[in-house]
C-alpha atoms as a PDB file:
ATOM      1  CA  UNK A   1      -6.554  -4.777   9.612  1.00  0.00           C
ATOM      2  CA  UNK A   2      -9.499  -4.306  11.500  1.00  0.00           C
ATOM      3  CA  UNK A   3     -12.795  -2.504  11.556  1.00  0.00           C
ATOM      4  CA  UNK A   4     -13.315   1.348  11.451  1.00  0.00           C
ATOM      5  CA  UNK A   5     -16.912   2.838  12.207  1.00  0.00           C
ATOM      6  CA  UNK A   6     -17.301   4.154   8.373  1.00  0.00           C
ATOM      7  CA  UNK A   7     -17.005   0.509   7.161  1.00  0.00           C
ATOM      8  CA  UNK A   8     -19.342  -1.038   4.746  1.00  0.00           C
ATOM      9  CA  UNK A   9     -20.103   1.757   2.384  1.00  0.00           C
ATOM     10  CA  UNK A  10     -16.677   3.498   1.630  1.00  0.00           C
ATOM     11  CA  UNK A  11     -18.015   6.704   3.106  1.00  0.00           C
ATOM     12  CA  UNK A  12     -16.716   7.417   6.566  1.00  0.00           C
ATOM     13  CA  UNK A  13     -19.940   8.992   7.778  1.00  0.00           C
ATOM     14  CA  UNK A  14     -22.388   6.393   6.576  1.00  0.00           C
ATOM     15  CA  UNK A  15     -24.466   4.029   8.571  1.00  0.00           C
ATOM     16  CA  UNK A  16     -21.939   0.580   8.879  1.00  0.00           C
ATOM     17  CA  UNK A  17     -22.506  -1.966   6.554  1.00  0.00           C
ATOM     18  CA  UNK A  18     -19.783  -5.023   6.787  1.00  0.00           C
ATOM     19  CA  UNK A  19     -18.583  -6.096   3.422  1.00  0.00           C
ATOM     20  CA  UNK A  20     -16.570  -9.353   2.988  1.00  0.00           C
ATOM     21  CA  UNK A  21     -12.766  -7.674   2.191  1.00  0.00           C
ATOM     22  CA  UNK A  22     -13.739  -5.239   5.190  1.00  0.00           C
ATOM     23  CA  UNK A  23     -12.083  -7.567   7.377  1.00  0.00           C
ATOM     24  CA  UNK A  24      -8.956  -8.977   6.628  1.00  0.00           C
ATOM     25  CA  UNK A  25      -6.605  -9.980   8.798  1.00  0.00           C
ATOM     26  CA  UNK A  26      -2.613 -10.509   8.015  1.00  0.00           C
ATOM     27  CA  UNK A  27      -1.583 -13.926   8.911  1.00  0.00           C
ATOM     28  CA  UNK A  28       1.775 -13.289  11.237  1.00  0.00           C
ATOM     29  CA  UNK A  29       4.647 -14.807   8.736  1.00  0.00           C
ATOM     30  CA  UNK A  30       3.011 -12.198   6.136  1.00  0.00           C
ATOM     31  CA  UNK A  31       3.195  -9.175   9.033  1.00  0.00           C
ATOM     32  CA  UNK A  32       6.614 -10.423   9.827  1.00  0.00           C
ATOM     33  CA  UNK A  33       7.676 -10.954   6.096  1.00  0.00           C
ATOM     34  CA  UNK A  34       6.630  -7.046   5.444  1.00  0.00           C
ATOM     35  CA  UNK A  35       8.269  -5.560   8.428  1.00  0.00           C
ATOM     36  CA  UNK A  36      11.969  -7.623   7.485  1.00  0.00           C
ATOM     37  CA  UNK A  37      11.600  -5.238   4.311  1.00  0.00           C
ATOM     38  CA  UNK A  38      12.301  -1.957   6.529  1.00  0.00           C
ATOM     39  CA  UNK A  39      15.040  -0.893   8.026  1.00  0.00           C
ATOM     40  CA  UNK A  40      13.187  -0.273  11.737  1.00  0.00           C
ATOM     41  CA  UNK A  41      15.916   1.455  14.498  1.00  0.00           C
ATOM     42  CA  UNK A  42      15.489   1.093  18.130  1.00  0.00           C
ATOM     43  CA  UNK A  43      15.002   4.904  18.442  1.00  0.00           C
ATOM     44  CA  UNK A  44      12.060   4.810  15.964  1.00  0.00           C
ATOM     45  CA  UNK A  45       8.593   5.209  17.038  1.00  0.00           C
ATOM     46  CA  UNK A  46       6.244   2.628  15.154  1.00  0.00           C
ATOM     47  CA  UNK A  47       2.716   3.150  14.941  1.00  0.00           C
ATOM     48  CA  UNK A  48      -0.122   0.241  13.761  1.00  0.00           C
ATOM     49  CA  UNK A  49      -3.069   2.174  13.395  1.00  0.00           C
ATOM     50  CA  UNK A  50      -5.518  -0.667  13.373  1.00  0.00           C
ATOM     51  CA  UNK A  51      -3.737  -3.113  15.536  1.00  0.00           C
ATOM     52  CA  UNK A  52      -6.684  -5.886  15.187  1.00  0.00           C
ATOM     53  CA  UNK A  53      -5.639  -9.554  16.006  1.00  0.00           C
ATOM     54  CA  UNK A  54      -1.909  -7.995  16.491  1.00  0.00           C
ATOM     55  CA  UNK A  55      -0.070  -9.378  13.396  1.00  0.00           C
ATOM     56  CA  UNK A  56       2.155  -6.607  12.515  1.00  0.00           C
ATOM     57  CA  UNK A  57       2.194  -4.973  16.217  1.00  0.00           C
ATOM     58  CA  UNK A  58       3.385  -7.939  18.241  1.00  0.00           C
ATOM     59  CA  UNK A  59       6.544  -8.464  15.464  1.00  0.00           C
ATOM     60  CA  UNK A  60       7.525  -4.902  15.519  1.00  0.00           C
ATOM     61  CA  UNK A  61      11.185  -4.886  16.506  1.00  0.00           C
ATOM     62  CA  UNK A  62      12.716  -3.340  19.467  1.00  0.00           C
ATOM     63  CA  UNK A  63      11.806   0.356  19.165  1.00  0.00           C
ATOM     64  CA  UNK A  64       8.878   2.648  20.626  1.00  0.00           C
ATOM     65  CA  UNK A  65       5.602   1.090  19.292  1.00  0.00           C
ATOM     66  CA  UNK A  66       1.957   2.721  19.634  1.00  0.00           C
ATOM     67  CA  UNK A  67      -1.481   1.151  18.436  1.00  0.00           C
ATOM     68  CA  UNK A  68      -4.669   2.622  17.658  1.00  0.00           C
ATOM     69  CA  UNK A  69      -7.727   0.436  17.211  1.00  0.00           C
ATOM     70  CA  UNK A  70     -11.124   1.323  16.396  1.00  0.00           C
ATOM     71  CA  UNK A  71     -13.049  -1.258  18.121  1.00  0.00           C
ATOM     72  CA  UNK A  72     -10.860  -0.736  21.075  1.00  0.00           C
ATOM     73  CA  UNK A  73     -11.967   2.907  21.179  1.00  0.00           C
ATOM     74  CA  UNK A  74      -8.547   4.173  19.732  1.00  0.00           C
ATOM     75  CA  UNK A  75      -9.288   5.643  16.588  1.00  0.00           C
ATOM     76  CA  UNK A  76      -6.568   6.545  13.843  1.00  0.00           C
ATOM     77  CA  UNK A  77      -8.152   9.603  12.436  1.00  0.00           C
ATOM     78  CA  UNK A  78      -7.934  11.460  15.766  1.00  0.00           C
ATOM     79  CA  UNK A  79      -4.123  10.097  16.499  1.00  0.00           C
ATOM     80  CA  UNK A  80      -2.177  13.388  16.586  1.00  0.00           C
ATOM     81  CA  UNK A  81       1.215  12.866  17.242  1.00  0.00           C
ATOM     82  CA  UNK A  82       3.782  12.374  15.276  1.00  0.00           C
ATOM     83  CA  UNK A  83       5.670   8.715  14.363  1.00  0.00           C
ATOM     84  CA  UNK A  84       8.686   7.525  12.570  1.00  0.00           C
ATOM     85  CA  UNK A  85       6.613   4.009  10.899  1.00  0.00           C
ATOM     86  CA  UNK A  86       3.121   3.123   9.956  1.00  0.00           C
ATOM     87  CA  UNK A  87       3.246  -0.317   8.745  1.00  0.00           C
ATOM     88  CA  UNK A  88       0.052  -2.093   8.887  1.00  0.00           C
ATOM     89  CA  UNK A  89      -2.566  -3.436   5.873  1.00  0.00           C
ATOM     90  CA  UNK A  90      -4.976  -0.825   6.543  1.00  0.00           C
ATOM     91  CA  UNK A  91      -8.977  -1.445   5.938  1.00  0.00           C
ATOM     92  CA  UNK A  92     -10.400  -0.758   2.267  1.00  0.00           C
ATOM     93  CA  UNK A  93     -13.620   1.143   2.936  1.00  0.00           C
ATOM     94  CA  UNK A  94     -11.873   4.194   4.457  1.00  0.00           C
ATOM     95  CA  UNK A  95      -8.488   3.769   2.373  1.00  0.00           C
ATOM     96  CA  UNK A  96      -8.148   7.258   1.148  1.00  0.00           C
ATOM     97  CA  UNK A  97      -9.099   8.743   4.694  1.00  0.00           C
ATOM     98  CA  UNK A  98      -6.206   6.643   6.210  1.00  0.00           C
ATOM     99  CA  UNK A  99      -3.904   7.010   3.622  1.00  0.00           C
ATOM    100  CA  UNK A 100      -4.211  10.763   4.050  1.00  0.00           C
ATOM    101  CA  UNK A 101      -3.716  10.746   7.437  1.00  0.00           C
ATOM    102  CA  UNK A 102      -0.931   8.439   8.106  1.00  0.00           C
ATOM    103  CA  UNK A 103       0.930  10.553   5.009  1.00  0.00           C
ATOM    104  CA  UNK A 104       0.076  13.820   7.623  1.00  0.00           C
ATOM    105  CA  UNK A 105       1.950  12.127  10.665  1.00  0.00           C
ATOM    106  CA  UNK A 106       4.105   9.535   9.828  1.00  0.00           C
ATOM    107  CA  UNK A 107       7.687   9.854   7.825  1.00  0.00           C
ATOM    108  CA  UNK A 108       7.359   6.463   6.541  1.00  0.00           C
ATOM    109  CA  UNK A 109       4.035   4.848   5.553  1.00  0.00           C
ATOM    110  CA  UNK A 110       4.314   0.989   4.541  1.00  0.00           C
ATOM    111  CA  UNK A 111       0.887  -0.621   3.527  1.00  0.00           C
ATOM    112  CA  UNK A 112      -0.042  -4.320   2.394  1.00  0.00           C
ATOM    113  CA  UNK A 113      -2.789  -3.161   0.142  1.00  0.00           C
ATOM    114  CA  UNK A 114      -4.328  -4.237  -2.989  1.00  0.00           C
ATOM    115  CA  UNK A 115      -2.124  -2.861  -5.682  1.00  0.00           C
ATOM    116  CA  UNK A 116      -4.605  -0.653  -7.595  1.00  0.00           C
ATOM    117  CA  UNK A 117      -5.996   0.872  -4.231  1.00  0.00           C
ATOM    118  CA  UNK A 118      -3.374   3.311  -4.618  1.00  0.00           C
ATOM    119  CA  UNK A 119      -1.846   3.625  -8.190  1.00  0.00           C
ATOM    120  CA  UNK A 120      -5.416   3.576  -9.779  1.00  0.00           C
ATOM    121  CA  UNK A 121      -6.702   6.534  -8.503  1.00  0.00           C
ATOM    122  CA  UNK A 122      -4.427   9.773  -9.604  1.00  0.00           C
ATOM    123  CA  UNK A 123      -6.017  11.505  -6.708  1.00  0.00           C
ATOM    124  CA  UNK A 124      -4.112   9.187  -4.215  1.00  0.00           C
ATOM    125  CA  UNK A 125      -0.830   9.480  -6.491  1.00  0.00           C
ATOM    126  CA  UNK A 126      -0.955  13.130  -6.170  1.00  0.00           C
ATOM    127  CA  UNK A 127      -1.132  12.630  -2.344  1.00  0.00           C
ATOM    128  CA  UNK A 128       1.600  10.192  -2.341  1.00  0.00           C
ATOM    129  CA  UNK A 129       3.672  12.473  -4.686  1.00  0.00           C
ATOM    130  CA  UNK A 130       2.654  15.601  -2.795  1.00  0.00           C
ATOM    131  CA  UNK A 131       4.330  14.292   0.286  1.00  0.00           C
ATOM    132  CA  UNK A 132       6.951  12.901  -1.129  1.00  0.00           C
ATOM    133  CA  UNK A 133       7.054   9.580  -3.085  1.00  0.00           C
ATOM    134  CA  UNK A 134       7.389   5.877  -3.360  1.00  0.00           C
ATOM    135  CA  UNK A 135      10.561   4.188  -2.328  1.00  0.00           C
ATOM    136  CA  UNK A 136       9.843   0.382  -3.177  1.00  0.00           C
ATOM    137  CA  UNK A 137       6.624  -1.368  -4.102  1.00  0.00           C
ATOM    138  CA  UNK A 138       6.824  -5.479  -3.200  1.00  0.00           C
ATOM    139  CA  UNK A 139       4.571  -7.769  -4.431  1.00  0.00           C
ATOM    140  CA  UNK A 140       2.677  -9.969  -2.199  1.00  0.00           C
ATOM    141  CA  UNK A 141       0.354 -12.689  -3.737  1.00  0.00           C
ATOM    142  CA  UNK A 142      -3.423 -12.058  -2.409  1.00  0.00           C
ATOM    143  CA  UNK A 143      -3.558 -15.786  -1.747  1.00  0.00           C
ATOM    144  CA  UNK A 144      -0.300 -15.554   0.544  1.00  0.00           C
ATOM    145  CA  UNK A 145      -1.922 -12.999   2.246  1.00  0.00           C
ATOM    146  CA  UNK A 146      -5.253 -15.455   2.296  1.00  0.00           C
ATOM    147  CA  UNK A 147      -6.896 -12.122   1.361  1.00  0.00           C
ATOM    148  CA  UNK A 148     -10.565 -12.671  -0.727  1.00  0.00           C
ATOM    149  CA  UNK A 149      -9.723 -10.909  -3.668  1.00  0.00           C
ATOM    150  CA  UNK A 150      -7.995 -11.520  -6.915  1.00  0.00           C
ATOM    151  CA  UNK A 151      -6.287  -8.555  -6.956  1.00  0.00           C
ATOM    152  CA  UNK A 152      -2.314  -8.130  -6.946  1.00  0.00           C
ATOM    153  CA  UNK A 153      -1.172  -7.169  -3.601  1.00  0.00           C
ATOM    154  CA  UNK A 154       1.843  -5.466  -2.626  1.00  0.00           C
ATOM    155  CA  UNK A 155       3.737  -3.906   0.406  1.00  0.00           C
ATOM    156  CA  UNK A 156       4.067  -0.376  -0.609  1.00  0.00           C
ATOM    157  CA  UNK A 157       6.335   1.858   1.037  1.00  0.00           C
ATOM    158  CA  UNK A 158       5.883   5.766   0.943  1.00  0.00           C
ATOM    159  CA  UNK A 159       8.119   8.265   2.235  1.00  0.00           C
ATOM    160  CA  UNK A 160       8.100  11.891   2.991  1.00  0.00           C
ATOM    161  CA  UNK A 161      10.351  14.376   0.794  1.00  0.00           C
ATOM    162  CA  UNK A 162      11.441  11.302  -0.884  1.00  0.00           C
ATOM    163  CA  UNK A 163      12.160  12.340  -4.838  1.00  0.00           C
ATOM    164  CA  UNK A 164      14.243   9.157  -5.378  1.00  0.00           C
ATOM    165  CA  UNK A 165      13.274   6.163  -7.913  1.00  0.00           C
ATOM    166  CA  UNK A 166      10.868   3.795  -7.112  1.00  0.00           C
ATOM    167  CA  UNK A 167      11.942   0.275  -6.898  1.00  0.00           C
ATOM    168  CA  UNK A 168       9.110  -2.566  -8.073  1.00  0.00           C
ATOM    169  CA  UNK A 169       9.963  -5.869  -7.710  1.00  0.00           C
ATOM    170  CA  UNK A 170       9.973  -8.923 -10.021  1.00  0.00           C
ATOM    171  CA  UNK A 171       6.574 -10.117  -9.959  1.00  0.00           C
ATOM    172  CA  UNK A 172       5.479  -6.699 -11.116  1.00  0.00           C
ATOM    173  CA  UNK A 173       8.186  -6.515 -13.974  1.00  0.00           C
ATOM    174  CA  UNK A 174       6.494  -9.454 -15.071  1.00  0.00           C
ATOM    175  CA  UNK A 175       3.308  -8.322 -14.936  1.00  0.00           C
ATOM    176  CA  UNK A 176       4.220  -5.256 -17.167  1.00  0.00           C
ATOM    177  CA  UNK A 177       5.936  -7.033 -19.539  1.00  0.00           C
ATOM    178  CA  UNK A 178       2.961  -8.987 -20.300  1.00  0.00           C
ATOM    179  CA  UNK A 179       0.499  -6.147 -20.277  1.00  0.00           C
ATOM    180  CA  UNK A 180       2.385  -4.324 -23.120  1.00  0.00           C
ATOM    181  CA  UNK A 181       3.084  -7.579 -25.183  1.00  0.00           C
ATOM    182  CA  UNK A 182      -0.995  -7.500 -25.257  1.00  0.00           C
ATOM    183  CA  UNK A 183      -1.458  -3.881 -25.947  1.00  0.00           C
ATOM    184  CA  UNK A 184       0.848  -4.203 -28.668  1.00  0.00           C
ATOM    185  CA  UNK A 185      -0.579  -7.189 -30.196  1.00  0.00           C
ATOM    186  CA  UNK A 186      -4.414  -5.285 -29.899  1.00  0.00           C
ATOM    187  CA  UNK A 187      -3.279  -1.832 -30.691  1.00  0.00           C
ATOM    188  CA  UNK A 188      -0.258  -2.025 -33.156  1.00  0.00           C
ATOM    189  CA  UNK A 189       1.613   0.549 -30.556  1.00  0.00           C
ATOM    190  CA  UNK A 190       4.285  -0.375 -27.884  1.00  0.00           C
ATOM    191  CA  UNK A 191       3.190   1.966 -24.774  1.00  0.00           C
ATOM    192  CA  UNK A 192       5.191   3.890 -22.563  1.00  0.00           C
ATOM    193  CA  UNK A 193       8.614   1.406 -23.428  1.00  0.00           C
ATOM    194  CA  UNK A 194      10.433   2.924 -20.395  1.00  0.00           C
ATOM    195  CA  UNK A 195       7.916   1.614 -17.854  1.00  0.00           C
ATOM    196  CA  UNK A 196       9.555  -1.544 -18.596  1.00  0.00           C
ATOM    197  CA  UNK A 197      12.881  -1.269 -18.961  1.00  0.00           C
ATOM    198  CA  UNK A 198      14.577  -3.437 -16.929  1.00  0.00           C
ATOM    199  CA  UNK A 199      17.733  -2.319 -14.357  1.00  0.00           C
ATOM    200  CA  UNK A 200      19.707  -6.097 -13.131  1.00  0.00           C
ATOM    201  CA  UNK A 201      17.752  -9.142 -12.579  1.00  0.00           C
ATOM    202  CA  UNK A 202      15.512  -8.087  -9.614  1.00  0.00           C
ATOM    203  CA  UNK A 203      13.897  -4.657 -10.301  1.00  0.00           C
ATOM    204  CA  UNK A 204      12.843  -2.114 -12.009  1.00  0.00           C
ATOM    205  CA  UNK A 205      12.711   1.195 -11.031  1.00  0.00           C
ATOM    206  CA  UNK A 206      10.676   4.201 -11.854  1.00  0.00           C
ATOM    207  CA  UNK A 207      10.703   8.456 -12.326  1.00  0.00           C
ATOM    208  CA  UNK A 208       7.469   9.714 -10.517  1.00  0.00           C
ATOM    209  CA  UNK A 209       6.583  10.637 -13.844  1.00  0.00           C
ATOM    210  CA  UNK A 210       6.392   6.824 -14.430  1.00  0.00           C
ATOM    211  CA  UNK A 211       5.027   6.013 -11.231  1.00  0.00           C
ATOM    212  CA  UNK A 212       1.995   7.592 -12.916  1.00  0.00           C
ATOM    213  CA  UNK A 213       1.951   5.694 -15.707  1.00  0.00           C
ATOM    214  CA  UNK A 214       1.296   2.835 -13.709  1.00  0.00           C
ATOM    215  CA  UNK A 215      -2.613   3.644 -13.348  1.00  0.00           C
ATOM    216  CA  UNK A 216      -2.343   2.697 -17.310  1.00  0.00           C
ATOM    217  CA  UNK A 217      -1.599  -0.366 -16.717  1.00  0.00           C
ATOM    218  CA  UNK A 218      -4.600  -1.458 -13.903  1.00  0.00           C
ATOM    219  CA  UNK A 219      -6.981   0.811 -15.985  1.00  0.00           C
ATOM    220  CA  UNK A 220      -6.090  -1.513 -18.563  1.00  0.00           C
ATOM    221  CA  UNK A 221      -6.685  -4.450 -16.751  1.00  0.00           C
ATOM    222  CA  UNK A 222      -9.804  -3.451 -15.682  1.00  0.00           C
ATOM    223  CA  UNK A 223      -9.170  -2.629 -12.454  1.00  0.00           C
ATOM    224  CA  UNK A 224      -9.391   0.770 -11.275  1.00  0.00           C
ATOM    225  CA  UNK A 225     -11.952   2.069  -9.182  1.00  0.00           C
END
């Protein structure tokens, strides 16, 4: 990740303002961790849009691979042409712009992001699920990722016309499991019981309808925006 000209104040057109978690860098064995999840072919054209330090661009595999970067005078939100991959951890204080965008040109959009950067907001669901969906959401601890935040993290992997199920991987199982033993314990209700039914010993997987229900949970936790 690396810095966009909007930084600071979440508003793309605001003086810049540099915030701690505006500049985070992926250290490599993360980058190259996240990449081994996708299946990348030679003939696919990979874009980073905010190379930085080169974490997740230098580890692309053999294929066509672009970069933009801001502070290189490339900038993302003017990139035009189309791409098979994004995979990058994009910066937080323009999420939504870049989010939008990479949905617009790429087929495949793969972010290491904070988890409730993009099921807390039904805004950015409706995006996602406008364009197509969700194919897997992996968790990645913050402090793996040496990222400042508390936050869980996860490599989330968004496809166009994709209507599938979304597969979420044990450490989020886990995490549901616990949030509903609490609700029911403080509330005297079980909530939405199919969020966390269990398919084998490695995922879950999830209905877009249930993909939504997600946002419960971080609202829950206190941690929507």
């Amino acid at each position: 990740m690396s810095l966009h000209e909007g930084f600071g104040s979440g508003n793309k057109d605001s003086t810049p303002d540099l915030k701690p978690n505006d500049l985070v860098m992926t250290p490599v064995n993360i980058a190259k961790e996240m990449i081994g999840f996708y299946e990348i072919e030679p003939h696919h054209h990979v874009l980073d849009p905010c190379k930085g330090d080169g974490a997740f661009y230098d580890n692309y595999p053999e294929c066509t691979k672009s970069w933009c970067e801001i502070t290189e005078g490339v900038d993302f939100l003017k990139w035009t042409k189309t791409v098979d991959w994004i995979i990058t951890n994009p910066p937080y204080s323009v999420f939504e712009d870049f989010l939008r965008h990479a949905l617009k040109i790429a087929d495949n959009v793969c972010f290491l992001v904070p988890l409730a950067k993009v099921v807390s907001s039904l805004r950015r669901i409706d995006m996602i699920l406008d364009n197509g969906g969700i194919v897997s959401i992996r968790t990645i601890g913050a402090s793996r990722c040496g990222f400042p935040f508390g936050f869980p993290a996860a490599a989330i992997h968004m496809k166009r016309n994709y209507k599938g199920r979304t597969k979420i991987m044990e450490d989020l199982k886990h995490a549901i499991r616990v949030w509903r033993m609490n609700y029911v314990i403080e509330k005297g209700i079980d909530p939405q019981p199919n969020i966390a039914s269990v398919v084998g010993k490695i995922e879950i997987t999830l209905d877009p309808i249930e993909t939504r229900q997600l946002q419960e949970y971080l609202r829950y936790r206190g941690e929507e925006e």
